[in-house]
N, C-alpha and C. Protein backbone atom coordinates (compact mmCIF):
# COMPACT_ATOMS: atom_id res chain seq x y z
N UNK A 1 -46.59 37.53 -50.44
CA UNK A 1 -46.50 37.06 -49.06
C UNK A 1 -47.84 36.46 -48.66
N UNK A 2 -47.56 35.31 -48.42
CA UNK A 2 -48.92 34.32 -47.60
C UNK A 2 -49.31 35.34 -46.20
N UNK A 3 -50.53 35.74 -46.12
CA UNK A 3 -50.93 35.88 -44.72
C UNK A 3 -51.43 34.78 -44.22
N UNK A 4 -51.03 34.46 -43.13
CA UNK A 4 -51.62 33.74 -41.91
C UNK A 4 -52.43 33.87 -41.54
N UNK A 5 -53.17 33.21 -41.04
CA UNK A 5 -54.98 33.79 -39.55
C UNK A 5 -54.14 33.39 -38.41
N UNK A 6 -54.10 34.50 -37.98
CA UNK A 6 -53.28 34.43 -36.37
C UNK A 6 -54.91 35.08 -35.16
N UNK A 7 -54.61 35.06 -33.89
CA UNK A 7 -55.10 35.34 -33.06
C UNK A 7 -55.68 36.84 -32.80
N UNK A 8 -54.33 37.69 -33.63
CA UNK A 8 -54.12 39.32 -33.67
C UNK A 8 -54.97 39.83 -34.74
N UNK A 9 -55.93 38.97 -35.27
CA UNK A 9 -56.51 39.80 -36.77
C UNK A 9 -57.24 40.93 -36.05
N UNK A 10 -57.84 41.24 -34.89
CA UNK A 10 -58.86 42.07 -34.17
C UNK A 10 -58.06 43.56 -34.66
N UNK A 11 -56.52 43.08 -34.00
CA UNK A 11 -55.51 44.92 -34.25
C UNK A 11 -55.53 45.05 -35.19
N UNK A 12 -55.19 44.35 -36.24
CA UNK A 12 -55.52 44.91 -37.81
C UNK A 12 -56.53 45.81 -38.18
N UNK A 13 -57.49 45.48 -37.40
CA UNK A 13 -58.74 46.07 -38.06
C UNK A 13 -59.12 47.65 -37.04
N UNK A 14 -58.17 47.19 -36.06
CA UNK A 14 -58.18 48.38 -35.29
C UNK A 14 -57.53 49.98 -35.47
N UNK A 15 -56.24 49.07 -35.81
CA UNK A 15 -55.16 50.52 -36.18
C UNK A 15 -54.60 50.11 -37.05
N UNK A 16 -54.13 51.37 -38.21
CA UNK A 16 -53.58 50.52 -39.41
C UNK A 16 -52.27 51.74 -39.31
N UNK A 17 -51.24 51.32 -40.33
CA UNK A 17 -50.11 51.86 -40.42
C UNK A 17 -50.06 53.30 -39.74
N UNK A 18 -50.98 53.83 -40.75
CA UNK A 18 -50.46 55.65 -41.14
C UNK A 18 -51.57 55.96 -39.78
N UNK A 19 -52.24 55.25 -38.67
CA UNK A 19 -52.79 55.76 -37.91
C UNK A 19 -51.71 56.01 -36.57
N UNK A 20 -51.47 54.44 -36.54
CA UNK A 20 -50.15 54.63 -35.44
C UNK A 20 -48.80 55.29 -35.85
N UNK A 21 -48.37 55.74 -36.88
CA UNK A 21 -47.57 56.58 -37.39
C UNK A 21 -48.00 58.09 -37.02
N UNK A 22 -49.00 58.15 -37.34
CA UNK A 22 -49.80 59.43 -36.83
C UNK A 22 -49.86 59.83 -35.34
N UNK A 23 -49.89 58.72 -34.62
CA UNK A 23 -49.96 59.09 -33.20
C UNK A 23 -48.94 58.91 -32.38
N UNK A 24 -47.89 57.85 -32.98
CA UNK A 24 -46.68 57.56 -31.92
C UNK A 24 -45.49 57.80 -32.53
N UNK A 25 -44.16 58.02 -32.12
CA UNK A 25 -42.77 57.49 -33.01
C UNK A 25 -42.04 56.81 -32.45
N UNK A 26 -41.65 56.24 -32.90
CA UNK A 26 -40.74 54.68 -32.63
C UNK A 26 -39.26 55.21 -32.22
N UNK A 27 -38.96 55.28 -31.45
CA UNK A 27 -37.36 55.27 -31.14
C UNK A 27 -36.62 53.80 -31.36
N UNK A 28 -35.77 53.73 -32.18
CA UNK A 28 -35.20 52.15 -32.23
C UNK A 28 -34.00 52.16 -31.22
N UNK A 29 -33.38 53.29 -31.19
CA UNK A 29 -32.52 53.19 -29.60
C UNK A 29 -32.80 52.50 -28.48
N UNK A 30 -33.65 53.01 -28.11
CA UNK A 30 -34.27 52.95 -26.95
C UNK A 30 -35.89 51.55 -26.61
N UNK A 31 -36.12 51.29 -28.43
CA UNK A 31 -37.34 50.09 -28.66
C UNK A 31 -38.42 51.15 -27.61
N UNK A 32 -38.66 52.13 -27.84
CA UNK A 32 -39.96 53.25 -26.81
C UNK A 32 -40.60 53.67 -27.60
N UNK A 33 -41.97 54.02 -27.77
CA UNK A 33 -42.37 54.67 -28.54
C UNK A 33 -43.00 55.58 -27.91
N UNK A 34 -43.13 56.72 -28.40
CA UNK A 34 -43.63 58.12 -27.80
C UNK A 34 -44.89 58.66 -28.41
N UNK A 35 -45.38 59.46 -27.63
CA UNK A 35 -46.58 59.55 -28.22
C UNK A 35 -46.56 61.06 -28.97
N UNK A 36 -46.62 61.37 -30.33
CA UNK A 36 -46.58 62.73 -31.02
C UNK A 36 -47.81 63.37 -30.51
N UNK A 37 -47.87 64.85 -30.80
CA UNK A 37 -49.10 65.79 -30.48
C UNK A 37 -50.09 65.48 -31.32
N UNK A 38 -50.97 65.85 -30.78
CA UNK A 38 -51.98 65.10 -31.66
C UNK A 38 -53.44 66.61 -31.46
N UNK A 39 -54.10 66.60 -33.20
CA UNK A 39 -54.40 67.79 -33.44
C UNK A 39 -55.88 68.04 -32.49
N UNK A 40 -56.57 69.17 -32.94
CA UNK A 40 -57.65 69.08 -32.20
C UNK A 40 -58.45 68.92 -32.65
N UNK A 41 -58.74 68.24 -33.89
CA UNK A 41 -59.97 67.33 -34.43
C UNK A 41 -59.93 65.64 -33.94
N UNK A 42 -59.18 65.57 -32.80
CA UNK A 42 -58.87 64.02 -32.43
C UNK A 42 -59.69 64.43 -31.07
N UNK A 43 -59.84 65.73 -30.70
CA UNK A 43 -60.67 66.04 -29.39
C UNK A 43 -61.64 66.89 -29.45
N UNK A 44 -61.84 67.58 -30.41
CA UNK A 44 -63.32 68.69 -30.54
C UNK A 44 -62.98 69.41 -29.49
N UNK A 45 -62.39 69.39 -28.41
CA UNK A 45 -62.19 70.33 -27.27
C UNK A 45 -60.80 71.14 -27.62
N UNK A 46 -60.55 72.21 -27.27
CA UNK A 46 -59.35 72.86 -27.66
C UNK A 46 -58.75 72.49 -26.03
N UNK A 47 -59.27 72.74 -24.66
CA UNK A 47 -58.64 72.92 -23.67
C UNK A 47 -58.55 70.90 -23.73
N UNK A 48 -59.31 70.65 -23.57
CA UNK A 48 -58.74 68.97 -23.71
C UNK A 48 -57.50 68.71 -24.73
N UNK A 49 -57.47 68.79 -26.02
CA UNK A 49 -56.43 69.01 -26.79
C UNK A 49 -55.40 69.54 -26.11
N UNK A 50 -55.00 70.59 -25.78
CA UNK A 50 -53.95 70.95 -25.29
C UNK A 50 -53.53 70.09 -23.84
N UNK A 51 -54.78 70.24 -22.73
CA UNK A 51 -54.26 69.30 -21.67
C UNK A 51 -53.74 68.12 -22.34
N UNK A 52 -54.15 67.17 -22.92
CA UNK A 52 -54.21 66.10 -23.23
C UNK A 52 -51.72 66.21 -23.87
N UNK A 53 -52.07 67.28 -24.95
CA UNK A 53 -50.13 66.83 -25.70
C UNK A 53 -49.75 67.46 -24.77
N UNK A 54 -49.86 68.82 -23.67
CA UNK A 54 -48.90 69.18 -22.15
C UNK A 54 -48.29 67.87 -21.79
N UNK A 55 -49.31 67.20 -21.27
CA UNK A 55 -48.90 66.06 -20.47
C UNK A 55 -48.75 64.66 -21.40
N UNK A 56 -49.28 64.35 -22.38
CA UNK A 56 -48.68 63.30 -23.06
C UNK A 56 -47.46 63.49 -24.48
N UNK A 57 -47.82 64.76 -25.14
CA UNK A 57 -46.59 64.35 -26.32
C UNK A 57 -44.93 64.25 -25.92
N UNK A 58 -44.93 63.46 -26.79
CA UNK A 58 -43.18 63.18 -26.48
C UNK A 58 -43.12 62.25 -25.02
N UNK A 59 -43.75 62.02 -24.70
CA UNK A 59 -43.48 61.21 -23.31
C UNK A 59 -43.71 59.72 -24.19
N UNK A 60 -42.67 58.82 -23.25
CA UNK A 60 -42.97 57.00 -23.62
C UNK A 60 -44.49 56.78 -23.43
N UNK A 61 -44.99 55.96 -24.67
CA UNK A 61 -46.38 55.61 -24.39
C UNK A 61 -46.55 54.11 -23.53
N UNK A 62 -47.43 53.66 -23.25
CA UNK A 62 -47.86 52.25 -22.25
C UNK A 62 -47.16 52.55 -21.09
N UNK A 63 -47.79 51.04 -20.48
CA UNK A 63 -47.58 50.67 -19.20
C UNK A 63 -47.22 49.35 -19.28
N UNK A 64 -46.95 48.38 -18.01
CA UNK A 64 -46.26 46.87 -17.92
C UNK A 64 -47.72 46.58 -17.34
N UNK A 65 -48.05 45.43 -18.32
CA UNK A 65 -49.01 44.89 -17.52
C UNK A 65 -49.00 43.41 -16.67
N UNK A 66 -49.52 43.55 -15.70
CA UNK A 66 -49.17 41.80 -15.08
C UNK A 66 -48.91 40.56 -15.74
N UNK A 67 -48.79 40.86 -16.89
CA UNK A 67 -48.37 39.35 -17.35
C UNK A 67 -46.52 40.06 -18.29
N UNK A 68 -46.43 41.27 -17.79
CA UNK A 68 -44.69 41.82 -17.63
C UNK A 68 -44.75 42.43 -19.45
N UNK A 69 -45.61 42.52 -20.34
CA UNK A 69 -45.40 42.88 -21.28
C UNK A 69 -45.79 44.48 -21.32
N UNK A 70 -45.39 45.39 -22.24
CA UNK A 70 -45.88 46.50 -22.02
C UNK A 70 -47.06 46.91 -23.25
N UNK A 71 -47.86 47.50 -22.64
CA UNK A 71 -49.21 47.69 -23.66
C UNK A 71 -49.61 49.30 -23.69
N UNK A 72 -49.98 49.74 -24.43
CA UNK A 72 -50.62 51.37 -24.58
C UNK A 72 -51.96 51.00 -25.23
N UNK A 73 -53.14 52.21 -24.81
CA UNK A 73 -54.44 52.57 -25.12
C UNK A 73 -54.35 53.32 -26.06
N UNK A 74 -54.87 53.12 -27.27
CA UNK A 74 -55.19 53.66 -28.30
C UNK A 74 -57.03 53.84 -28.18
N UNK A 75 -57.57 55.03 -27.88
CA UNK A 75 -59.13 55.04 -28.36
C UNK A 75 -59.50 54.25 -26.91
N UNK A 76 -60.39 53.05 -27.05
CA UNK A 76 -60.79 52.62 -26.24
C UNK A 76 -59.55 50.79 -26.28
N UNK A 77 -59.42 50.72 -27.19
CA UNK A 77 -58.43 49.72 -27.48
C UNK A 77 -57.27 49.99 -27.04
N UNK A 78 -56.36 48.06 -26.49
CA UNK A 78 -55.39 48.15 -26.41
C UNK A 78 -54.79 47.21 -26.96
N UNK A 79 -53.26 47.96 -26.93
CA UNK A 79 -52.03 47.11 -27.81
C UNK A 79 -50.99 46.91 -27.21
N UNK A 80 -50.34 45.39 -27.42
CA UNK A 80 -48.83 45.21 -27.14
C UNK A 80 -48.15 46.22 -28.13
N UNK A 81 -47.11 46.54 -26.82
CA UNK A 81 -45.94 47.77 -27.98
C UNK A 81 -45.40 46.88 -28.52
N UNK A 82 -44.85 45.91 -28.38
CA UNK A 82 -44.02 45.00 -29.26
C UNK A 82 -44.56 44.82 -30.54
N UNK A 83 -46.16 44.46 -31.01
CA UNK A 83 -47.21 44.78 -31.96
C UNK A 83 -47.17 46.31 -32.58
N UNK A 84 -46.77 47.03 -32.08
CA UNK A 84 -47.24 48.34 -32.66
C UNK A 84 -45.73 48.86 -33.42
N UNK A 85 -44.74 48.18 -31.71
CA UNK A 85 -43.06 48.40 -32.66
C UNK A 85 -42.99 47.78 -33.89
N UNK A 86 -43.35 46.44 -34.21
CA UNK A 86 -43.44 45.90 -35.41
C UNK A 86 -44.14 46.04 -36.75
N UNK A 87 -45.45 47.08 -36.50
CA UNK A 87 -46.25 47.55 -37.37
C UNK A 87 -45.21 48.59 -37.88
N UNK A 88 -45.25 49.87 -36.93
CA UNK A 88 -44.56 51.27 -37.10
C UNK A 88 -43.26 50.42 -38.06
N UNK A 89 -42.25 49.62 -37.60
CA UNK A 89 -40.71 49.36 -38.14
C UNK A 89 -41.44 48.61 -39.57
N UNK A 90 -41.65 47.75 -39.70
CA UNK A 90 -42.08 46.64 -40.71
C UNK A 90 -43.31 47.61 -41.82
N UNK A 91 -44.31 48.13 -41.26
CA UNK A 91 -45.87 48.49 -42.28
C UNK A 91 -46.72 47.34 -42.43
N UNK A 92 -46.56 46.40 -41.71
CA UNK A 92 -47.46 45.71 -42.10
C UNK A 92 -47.72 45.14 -40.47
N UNK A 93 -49.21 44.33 -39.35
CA UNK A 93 -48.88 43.39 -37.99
C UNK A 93 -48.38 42.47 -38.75
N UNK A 94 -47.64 41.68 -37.94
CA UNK A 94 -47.03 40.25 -37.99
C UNK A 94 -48.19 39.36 -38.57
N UNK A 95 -47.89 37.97 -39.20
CA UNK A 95 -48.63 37.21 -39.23
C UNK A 95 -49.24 36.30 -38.28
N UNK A 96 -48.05 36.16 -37.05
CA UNK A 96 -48.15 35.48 -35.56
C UNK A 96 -47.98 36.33 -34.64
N UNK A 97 -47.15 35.30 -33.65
CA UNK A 97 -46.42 35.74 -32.51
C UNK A 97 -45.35 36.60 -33.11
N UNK A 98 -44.98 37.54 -31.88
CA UNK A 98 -43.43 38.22 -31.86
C UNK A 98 -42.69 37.32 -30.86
N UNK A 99 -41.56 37.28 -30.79
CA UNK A 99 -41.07 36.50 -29.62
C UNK A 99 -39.75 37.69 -29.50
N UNK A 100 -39.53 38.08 -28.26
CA UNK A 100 -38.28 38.62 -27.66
C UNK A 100 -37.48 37.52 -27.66
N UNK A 101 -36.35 38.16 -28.35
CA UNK A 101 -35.09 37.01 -28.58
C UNK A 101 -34.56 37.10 -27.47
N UNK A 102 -33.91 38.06 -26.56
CA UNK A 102 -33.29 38.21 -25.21
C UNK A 102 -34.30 37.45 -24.28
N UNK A 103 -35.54 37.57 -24.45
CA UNK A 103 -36.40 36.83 -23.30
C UNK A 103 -36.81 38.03 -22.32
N UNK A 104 -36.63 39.71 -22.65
CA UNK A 104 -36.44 40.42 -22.03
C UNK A 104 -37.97 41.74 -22.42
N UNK A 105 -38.80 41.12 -22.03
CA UNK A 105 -40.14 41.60 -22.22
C UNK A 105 -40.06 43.07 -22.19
N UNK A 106 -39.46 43.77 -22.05
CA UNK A 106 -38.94 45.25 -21.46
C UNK A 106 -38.04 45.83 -23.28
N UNK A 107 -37.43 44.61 -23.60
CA UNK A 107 -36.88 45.12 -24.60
C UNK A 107 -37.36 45.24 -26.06
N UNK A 108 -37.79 45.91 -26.40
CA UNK A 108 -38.60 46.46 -27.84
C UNK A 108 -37.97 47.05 -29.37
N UNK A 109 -37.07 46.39 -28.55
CA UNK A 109 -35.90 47.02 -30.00
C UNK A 109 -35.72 46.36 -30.89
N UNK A 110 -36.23 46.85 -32.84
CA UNK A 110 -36.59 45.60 -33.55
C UNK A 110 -35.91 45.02 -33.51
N UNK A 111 -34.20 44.93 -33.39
CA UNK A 111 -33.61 43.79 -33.72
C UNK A 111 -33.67 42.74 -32.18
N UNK A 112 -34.63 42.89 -31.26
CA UNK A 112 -34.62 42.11 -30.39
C UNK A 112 -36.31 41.30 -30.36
N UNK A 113 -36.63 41.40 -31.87
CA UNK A 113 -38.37 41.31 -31.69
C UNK A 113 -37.83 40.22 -33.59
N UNK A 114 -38.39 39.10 -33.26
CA UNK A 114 -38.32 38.39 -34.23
C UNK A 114 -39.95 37.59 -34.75
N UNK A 115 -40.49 37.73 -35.82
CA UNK A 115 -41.58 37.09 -35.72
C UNK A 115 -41.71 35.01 -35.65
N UNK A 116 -42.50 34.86 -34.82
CA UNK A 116 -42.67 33.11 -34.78
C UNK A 116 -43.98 32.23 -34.94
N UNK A 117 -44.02 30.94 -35.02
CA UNK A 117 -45.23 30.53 -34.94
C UNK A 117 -45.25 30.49 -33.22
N UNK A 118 -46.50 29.90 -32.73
CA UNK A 118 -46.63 29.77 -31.35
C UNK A 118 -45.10 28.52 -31.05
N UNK A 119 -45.06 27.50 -31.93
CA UNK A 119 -43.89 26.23 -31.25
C UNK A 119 -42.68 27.03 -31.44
N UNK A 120 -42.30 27.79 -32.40
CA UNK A 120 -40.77 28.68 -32.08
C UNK A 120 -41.09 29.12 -31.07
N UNK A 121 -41.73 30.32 -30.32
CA UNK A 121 -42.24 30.91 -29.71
C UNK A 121 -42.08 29.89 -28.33
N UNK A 122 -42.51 29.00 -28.59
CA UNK A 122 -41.78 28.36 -27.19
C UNK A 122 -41.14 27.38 -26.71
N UNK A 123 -39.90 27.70 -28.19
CA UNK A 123 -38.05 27.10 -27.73
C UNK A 123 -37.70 28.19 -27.49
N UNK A 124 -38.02 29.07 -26.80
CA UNK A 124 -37.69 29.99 -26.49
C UNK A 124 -38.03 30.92 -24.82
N UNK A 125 -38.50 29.81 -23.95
CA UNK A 125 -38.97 30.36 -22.83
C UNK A 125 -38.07 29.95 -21.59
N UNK A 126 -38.51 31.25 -21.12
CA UNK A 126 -36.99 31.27 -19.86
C UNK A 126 -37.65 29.85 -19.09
N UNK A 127 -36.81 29.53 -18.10
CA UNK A 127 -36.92 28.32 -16.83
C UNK A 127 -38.08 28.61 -16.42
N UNK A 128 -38.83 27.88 -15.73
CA UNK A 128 -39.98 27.72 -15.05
C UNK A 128 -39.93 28.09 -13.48
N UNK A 129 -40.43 29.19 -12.45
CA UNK A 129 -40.51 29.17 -11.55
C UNK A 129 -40.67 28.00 -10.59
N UNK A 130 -40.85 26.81 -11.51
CA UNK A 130 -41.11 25.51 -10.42
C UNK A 130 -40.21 24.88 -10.39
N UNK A 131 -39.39 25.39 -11.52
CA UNK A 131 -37.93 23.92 -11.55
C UNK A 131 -37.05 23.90 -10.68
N UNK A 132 -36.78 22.79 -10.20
CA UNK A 132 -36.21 22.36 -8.60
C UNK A 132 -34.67 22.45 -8.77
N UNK A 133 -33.91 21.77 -10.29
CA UNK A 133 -32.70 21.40 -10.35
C UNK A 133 -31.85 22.62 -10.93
N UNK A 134 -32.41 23.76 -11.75
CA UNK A 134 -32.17 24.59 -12.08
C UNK A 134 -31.63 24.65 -13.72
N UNK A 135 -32.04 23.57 -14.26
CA UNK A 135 -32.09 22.99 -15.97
C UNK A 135 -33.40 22.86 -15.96
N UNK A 136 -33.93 23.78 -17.22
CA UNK A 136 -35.02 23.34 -17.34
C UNK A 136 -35.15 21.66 -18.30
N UNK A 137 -36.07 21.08 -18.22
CA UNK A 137 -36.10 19.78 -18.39
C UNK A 137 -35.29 18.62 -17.63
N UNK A 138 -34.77 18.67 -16.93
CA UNK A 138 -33.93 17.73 -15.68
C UNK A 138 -34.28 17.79 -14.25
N UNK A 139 -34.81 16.75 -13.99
CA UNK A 139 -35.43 16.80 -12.52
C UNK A 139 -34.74 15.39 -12.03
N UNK A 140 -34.92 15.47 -10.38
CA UNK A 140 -34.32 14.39 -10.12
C UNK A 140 -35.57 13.37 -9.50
N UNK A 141 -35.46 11.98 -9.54
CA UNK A 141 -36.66 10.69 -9.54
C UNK A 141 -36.26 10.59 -8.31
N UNK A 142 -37.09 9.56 -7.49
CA UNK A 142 -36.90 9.06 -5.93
C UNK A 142 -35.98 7.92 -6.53
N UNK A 143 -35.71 7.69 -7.45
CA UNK A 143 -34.67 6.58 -6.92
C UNK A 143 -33.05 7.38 -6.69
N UNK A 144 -32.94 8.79 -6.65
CA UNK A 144 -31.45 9.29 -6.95
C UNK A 144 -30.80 9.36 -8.09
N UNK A 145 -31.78 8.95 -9.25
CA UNK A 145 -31.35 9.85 -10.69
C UNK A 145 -31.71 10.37 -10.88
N UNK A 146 -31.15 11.30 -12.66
CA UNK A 146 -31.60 12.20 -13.01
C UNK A 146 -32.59 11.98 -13.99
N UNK A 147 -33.74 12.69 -14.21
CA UNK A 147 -34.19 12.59 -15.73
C UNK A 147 -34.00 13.72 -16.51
N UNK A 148 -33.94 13.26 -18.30
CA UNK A 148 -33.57 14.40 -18.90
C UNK A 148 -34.98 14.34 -19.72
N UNK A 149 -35.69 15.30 -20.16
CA UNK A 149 -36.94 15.15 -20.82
C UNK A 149 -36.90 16.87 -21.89
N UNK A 150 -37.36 16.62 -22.78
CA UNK A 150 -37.65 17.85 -23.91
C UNK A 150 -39.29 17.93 -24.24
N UNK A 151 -39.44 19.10 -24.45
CA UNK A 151 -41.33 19.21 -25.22
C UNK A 151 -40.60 19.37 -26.71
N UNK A 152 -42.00 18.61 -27.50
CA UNK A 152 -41.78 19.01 -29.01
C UNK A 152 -43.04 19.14 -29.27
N UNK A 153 -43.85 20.20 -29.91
CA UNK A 153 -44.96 19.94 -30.78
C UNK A 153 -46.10 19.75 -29.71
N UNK A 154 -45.89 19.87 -28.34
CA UNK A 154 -46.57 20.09 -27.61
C UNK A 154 -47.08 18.46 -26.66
N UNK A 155 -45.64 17.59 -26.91
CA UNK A 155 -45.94 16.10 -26.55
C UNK A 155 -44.12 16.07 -25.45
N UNK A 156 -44.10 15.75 -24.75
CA UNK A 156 -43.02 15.07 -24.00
C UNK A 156 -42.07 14.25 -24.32
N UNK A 157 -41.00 14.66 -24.42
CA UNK A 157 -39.86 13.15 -25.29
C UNK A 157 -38.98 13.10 -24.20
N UNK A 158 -39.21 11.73 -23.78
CA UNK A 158 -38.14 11.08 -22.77
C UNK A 158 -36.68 11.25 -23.05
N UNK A 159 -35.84 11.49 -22.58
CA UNK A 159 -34.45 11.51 -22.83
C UNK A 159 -33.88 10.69 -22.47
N UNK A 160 -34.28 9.86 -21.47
CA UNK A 160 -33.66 8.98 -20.00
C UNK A 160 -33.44 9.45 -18.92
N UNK A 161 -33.12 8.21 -18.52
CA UNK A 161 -32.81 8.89 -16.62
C UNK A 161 -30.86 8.31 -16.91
N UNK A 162 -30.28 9.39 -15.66
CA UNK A 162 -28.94 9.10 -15.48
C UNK A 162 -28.86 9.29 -14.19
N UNK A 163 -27.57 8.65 -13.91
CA UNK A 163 -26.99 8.24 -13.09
C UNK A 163 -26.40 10.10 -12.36
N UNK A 164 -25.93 10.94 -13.45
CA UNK A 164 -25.25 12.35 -12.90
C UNK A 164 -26.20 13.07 -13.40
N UNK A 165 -26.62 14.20 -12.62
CA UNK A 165 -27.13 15.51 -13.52
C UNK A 165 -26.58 16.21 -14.26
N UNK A 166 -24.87 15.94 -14.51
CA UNK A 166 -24.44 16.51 -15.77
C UNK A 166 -24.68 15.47 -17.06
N UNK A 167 -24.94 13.86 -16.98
CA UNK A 167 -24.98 13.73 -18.03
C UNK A 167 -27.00 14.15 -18.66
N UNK A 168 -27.65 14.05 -17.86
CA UNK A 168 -28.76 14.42 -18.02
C UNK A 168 -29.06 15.68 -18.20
N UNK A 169 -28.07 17.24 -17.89
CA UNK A 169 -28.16 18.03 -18.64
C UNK A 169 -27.52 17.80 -20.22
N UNK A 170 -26.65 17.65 -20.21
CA UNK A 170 -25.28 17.44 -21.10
C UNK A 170 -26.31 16.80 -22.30
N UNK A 171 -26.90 15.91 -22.11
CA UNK A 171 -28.22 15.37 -23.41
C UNK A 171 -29.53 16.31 -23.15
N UNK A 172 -30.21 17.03 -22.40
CA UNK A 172 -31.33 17.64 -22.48
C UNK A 172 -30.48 19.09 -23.53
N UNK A 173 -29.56 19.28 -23.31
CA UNK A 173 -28.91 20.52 -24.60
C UNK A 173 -28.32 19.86 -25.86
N UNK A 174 -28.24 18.87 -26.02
CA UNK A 174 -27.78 18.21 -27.18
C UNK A 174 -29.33 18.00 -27.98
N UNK A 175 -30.52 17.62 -27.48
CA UNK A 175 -31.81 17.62 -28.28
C UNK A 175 -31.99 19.32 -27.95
N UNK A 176 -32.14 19.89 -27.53
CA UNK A 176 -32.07 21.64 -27.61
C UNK A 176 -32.12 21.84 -28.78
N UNK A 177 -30.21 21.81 -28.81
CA UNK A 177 -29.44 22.30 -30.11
C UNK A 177 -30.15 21.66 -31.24
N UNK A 178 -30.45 19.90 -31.57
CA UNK A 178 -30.72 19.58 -32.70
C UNK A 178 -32.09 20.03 -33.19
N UNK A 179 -33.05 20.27 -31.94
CA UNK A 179 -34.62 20.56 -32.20
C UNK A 179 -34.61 21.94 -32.57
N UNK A 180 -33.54 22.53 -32.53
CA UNK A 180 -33.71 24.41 -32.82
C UNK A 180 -34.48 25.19 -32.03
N UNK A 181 -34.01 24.88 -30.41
CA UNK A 181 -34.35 25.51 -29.08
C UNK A 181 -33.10 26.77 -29.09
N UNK A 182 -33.66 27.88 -28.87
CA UNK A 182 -32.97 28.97 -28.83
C UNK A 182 -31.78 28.65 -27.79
N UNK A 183 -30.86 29.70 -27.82
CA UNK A 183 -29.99 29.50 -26.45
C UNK A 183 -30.11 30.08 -25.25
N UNK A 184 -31.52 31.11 -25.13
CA UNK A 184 -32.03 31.71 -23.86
C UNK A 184 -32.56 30.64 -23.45
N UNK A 185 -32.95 29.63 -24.14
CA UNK A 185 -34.13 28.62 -23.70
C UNK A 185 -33.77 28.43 -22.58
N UNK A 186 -34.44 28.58 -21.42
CA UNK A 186 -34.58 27.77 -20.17
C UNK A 186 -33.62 28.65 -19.26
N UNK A 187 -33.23 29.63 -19.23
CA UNK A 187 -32.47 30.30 -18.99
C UNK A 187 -33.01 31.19 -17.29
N UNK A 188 -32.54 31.25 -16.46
CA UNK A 188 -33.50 31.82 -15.28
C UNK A 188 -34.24 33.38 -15.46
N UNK A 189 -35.25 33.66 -15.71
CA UNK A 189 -35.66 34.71 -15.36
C UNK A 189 -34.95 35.88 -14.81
């Protein structure tokens, strides 16, 4: 297997398999991972040790952070669970991105965690809070048409302008389908 140089080489070097195995377990039901007890050579304190698994073992580890993904503190470091679900399930981080196939940042369940480059990664993003017409890529011009427009590769491809906003959706999903844009793509939040 080719490794990649992705963005994530930092977690590699941070936590490796049998560490986060050691500290969390993966529920695939539920895509949660929990945090196991953890001994008291991880705290030199016996009353810290014990406070510490009272209140954390077996409970879901992380939190949602403002950008809606959920992350847990390991040490002084932190990690996307989606990163750590994929270490724990797989043994090895990803070479890239993970991308949630549902679009559902909440959901961690491997079969909802697929690995991508960054351009899969985004035929795959819900609608845009700004889009007016409610298709992503179809907006309407001051003259009273529609335009249909696609991203590829990180450049703009005209589709045309029409006369209906169904035929200007009706072709912004026909380059979708042929460019291998997921079917959440564009999908409302």
């Amino acid at each position: 297997m080719t490794v990649v140089a992705s963005n994530y080489t930092r977690e590699e070097n941070d936590l490796s398999f049998d560490e986060a195995n050691r500290r969390l377990r993966y529920d695939p039901e539920t895509g949660y991972l929990h945090w196991r007890a953890r001994p008291l050579a991880d705290f030199g304190n016996r009353r810290v040790a014990a406070s510490w698994n009272a209140k954390n073992a077996g409970n879901a580890a992380g939190w949602v952070g403002s950008d809606g993904y959920k992350r847990l503190t390991i040490g002084k470091r932190s990690f996307l669970v989606h990163r750590v679900v994929w270490l724990i399930d797989r043994g090895q981080w990803p070479d890239d991105q993970i991308d949630h196939i549902d679009q559902n940042k909440a959901n961690n369940r491997i079969e909802n965690l697929r690995p991508v480059s960054n351009a899969e990664n985004a035929r795959n993003k819900p609608r845009p809070a700004t889009n007016t017409s409610g298709h992503v890529g179809v907006r309407a011009t001051a003259s009273g048409k529609w335009r249909a427009e696609i991203k590829q590769s990180g450049r703009k491809i005209f589709l045309g302008t029409f006369a209906t906003m169904e035929a200007a959706i009706s072709t912004r999903q026909q380059a979708a389908t042929t460019l291998g844009f997921s079917p959440f793509h564009g999908r409302s939040r």
